[in-house]
N, C-alpha and C. Protein backbone atom coordinates (compact mmCIF):
# COMPACT_ATOMS: atom_id res chain seq x y z
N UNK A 1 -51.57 10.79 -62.99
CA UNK A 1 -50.15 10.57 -62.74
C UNK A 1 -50.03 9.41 -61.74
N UNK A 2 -49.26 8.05 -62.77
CA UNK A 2 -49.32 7.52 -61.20
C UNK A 2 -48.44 7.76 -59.59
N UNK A 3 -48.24 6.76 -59.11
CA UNK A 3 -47.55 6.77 -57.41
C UNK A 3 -46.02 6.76 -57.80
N UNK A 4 -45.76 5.80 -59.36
CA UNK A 4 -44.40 5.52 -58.82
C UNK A 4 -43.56 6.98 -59.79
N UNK A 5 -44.28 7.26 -60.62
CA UNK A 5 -44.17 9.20 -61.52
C UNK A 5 -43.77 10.40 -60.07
N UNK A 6 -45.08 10.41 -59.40
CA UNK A 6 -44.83 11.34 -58.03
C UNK A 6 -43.73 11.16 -57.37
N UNK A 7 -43.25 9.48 -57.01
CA UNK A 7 -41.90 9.12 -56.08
C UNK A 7 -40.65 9.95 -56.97
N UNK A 8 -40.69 9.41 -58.08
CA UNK A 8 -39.75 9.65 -58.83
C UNK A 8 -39.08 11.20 -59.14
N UNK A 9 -40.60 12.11 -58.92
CA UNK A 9 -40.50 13.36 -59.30
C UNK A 9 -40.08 14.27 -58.34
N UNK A 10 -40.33 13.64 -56.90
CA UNK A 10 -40.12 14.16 -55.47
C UNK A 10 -38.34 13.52 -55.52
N UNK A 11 -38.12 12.50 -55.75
CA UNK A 11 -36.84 12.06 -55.44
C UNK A 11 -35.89 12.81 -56.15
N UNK A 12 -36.00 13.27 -57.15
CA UNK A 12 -35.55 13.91 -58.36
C UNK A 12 -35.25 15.79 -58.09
N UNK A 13 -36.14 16.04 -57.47
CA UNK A 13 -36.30 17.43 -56.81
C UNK A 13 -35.64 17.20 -55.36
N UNK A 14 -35.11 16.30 -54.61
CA UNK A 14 -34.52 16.26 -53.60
C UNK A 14 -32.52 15.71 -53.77
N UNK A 15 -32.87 15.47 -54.68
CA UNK A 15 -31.68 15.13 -55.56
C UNK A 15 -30.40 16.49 -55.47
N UNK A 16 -32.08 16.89 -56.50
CA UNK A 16 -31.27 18.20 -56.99
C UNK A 16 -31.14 19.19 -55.82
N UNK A 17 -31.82 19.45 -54.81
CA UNK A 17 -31.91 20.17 -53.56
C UNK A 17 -30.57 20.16 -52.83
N UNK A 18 -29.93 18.65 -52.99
CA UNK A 18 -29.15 18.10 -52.23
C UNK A 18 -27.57 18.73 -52.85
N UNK A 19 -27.94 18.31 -54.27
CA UNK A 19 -26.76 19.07 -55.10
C UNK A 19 -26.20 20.55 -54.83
N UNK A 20 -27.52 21.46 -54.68
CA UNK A 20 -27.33 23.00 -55.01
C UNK A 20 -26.78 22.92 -52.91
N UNK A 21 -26.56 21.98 -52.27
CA UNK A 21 -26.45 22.06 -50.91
C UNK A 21 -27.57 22.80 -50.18
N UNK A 22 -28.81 22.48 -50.32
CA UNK A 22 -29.94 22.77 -49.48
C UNK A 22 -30.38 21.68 -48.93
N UNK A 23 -30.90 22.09 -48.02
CA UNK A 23 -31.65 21.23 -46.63
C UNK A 23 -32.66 20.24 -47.29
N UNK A 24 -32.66 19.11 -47.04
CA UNK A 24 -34.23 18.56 -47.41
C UNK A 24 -35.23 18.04 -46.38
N UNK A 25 -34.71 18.10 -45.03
CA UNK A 25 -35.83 17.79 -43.99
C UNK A 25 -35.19 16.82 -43.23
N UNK A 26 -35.47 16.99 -41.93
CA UNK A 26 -34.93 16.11 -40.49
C UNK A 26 -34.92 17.15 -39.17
N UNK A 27 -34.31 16.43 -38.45
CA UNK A 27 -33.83 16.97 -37.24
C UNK A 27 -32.31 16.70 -37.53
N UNK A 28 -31.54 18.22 -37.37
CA UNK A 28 -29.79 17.37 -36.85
C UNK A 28 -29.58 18.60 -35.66
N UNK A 29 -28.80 17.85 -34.96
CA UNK A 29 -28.30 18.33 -33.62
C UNK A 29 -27.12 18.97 -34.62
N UNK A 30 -27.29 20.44 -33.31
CA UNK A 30 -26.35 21.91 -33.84
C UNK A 30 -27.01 22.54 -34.79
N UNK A 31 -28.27 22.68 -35.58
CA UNK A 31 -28.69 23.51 -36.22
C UNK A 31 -30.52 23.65 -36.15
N UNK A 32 -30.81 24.30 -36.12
CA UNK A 32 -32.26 24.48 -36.17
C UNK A 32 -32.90 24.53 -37.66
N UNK A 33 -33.78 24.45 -37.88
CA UNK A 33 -34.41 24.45 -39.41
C UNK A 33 -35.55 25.98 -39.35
N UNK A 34 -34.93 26.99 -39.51
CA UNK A 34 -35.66 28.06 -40.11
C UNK A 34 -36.45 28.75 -41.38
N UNK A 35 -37.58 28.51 -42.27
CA UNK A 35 -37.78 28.60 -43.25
C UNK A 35 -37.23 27.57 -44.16
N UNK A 36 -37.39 26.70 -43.54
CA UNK A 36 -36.64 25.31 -44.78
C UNK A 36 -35.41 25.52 -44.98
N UNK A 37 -34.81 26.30 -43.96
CA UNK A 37 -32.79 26.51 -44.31
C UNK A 37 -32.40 26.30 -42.99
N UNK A 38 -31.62 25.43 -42.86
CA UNK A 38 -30.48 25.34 -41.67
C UNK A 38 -29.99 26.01 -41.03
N UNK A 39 -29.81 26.77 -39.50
CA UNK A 39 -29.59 27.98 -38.98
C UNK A 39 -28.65 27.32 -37.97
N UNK A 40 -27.43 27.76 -37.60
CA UNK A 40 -26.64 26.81 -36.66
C UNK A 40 -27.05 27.55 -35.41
N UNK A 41 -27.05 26.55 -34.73
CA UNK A 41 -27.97 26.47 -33.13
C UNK A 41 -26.58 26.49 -32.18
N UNK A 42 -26.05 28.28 -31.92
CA UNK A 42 -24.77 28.14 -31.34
C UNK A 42 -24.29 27.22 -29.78
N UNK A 43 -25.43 27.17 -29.10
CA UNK A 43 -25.28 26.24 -28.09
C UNK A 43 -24.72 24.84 -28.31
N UNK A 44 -25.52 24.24 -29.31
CA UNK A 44 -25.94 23.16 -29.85
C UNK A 44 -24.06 22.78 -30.54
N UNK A 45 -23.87 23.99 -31.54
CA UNK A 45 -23.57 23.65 -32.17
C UNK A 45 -21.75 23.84 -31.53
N UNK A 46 -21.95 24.17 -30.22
CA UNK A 46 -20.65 23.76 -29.13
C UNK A 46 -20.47 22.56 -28.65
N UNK A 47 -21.58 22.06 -28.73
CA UNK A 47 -21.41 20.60 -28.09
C UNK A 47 -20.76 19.67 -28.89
N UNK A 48 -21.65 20.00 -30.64
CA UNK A 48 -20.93 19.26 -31.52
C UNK A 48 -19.18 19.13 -31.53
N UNK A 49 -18.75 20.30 -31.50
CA UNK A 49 -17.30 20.53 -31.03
C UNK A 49 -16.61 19.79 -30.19
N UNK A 50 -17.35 20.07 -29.16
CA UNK A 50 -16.86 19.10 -28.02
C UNK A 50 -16.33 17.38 -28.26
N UNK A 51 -17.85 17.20 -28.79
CA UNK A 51 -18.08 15.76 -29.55
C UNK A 51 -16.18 15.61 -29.96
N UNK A 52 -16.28 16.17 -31.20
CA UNK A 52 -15.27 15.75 -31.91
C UNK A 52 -13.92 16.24 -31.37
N UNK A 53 -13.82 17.07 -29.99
CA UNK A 53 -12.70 16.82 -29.21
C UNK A 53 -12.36 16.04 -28.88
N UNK A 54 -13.60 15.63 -28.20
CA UNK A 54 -13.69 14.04 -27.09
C UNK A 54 -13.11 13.15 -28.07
N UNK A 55 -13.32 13.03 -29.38
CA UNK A 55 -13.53 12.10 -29.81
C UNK A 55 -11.65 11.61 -30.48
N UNK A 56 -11.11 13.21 -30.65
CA UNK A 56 -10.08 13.45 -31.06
C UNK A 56 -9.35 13.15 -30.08
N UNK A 57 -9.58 13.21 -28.86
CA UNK A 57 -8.43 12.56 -27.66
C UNK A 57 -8.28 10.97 -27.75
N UNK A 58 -9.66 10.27 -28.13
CA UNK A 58 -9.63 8.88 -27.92
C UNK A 58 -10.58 8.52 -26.79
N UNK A 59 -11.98 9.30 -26.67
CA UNK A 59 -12.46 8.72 -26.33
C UNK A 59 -13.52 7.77 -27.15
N UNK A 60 -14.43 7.01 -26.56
CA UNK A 60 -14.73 6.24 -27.06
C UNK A 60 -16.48 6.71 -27.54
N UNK A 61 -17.93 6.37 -27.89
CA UNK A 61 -18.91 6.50 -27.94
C UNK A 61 -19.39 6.72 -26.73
N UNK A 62 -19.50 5.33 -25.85
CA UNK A 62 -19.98 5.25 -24.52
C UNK A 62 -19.18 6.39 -23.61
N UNK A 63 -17.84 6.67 -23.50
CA UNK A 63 -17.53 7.68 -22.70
C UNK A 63 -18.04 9.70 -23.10
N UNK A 64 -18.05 9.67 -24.21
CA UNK A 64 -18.33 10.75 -24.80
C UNK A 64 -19.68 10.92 -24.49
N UNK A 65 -20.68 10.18 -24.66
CA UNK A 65 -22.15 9.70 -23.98
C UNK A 65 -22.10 10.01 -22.78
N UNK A 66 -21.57 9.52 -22.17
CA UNK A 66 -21.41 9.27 -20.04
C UNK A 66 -20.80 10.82 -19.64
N UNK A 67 -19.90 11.24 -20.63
CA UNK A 67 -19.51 12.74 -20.09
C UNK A 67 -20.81 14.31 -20.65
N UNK A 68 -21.33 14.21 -21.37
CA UNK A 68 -22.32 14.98 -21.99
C UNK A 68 -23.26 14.79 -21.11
N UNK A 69 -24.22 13.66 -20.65
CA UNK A 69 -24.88 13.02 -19.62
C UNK A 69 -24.46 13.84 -18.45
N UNK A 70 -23.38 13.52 -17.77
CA UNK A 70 -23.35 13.48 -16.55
C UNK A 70 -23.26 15.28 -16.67
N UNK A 71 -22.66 15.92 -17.61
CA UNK A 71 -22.86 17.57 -17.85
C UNK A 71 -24.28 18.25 -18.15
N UNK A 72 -25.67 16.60 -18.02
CA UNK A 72 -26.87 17.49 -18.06
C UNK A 72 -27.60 17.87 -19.34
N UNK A 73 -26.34 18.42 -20.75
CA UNK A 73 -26.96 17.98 -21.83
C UNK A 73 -27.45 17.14 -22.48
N UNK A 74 -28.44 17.34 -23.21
CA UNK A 74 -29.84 16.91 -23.90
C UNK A 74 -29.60 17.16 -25.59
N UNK A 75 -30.83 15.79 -26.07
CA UNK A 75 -30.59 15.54 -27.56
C UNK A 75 -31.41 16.58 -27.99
N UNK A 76 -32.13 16.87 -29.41
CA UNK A 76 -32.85 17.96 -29.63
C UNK A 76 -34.07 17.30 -29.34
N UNK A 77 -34.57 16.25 -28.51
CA UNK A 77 -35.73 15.95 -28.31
C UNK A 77 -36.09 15.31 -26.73
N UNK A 78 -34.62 16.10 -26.24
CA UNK A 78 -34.45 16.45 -25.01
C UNK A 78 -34.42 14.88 -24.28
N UNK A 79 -33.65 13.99 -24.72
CA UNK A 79 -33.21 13.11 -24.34
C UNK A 79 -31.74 13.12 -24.09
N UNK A 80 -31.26 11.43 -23.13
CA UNK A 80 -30.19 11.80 -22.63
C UNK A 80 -29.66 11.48 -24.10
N UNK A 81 -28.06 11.22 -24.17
CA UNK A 81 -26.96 10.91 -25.36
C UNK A 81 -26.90 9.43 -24.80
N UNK A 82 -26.68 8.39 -26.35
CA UNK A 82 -26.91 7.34 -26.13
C UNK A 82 -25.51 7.23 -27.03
N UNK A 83 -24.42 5.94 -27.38
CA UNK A 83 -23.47 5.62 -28.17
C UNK A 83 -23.99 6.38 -29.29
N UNK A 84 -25.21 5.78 -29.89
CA UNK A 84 -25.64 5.59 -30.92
C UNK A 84 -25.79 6.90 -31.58
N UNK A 85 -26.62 8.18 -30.79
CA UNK A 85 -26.63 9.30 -30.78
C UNK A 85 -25.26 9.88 -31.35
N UNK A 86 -24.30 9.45 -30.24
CA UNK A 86 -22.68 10.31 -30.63
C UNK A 86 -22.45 9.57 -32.00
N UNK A 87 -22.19 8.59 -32.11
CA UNK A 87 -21.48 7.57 -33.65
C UNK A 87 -22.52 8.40 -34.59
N UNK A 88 -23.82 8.73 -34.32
CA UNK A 88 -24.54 9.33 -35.57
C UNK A 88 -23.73 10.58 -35.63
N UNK A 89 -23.75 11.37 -34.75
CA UNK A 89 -23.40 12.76 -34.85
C UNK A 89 -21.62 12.86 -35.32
N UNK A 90 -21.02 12.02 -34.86
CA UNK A 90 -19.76 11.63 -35.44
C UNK A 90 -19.35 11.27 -37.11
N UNK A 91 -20.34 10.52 -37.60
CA UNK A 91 -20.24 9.97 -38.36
C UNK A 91 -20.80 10.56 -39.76
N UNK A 92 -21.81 11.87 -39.46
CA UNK A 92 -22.33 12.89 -40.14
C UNK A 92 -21.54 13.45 -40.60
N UNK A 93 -21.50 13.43 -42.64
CA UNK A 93 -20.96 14.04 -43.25
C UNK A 93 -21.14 15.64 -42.99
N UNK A 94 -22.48 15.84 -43.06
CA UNK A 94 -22.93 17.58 -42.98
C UNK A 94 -22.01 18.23 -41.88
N UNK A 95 -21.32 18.15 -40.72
CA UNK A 95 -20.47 18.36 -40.05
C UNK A 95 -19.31 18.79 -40.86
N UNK A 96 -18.62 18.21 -41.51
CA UNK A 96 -17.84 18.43 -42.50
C UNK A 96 -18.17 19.48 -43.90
N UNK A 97 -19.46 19.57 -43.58
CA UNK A 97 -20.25 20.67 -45.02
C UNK A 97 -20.53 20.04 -46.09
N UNK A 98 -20.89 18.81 -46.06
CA UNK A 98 -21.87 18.01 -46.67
C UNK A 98 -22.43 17.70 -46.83
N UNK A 99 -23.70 17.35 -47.58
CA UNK A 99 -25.27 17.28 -47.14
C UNK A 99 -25.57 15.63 -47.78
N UNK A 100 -26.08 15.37 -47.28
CA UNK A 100 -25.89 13.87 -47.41
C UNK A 100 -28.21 13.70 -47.72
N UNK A 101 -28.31 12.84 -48.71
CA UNK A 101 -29.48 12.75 -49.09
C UNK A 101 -29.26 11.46 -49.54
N UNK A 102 -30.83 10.45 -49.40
CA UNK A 102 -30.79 8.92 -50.01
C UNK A 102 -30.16 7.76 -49.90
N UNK A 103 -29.12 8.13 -48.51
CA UNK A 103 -28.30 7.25 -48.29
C UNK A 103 -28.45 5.80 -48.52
N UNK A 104 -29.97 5.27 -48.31
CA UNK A 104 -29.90 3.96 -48.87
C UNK A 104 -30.93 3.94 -49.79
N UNK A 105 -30.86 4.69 -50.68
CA UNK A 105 -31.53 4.98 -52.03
C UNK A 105 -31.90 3.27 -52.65
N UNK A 106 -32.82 2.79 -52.79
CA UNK A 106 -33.30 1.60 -53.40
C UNK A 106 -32.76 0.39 -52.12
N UNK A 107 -32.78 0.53 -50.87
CA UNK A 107 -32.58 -0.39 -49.81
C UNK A 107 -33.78 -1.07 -49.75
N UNK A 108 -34.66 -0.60 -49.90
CA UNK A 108 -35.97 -1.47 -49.61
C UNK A 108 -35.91 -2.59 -50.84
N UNK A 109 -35.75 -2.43 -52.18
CA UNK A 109 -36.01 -2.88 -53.21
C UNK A 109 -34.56 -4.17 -53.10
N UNK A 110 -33.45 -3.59 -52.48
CA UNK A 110 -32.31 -4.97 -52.72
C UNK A 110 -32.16 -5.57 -51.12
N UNK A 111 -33.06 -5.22 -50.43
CA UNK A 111 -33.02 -6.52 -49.34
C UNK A 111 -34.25 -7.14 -49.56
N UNK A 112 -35.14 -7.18 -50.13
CA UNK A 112 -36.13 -7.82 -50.31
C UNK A 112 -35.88 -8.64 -51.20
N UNK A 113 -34.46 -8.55 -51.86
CA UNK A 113 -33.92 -10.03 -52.37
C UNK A 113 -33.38 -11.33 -52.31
């Protein structure tokens, strides 16, 4: 079997993973990964809240960052919150109950054009 059969067959099974709304692998802040299923991480998954309070008043990345920070909480790899951190966690469909897979599905293949 070749390499590009296996890609295809793994991509294809993560596809479909993605469809039936199952997990296919990462880290996301607010849930833990138990047995290959998503378990919401209730601490965690207060902060996320918060997030999208903050975010619902008008604050900005950097302030939402600077207030989480200065409150001491930590990323799931126990780092501080960076813009970039919040805009990811903001910007995460799965928050909404969406599972998001392949996002730049064939990116390698059309910037190398």
């Amino acid at each position: 079997m070749g390499r590009s059969t296996i890609i295809d067959r793994v991509k294809m099974g993560m596809n479909q993973r993605a469809k039936q709304g199952k997990w296919n692998g990462g880290i996301v802040f607010g849930y833990n990964v138990i047995d290959k299923e998503l378990v919401i991480n209730e601490d965690e998954a207060a902060v996320v809240q918060d997030i999208f309070n903050l975010a619902d008043k008008g604050y900005g990345f950097k302030k939402i960052a600077y207030d989480l920070n200065k409150r001491g909480i930590k990323t799931k790899k126990n780092k501080e919150f960076s813009t970039n951190s919040v805009k990811t966690i903001l910007n995460n469909p799965m928050y909404i109950g969406k599972i998001r897979f392949n996002q730049h599905e064939n990116w390698s293949e059309r910037r190398r054009q």
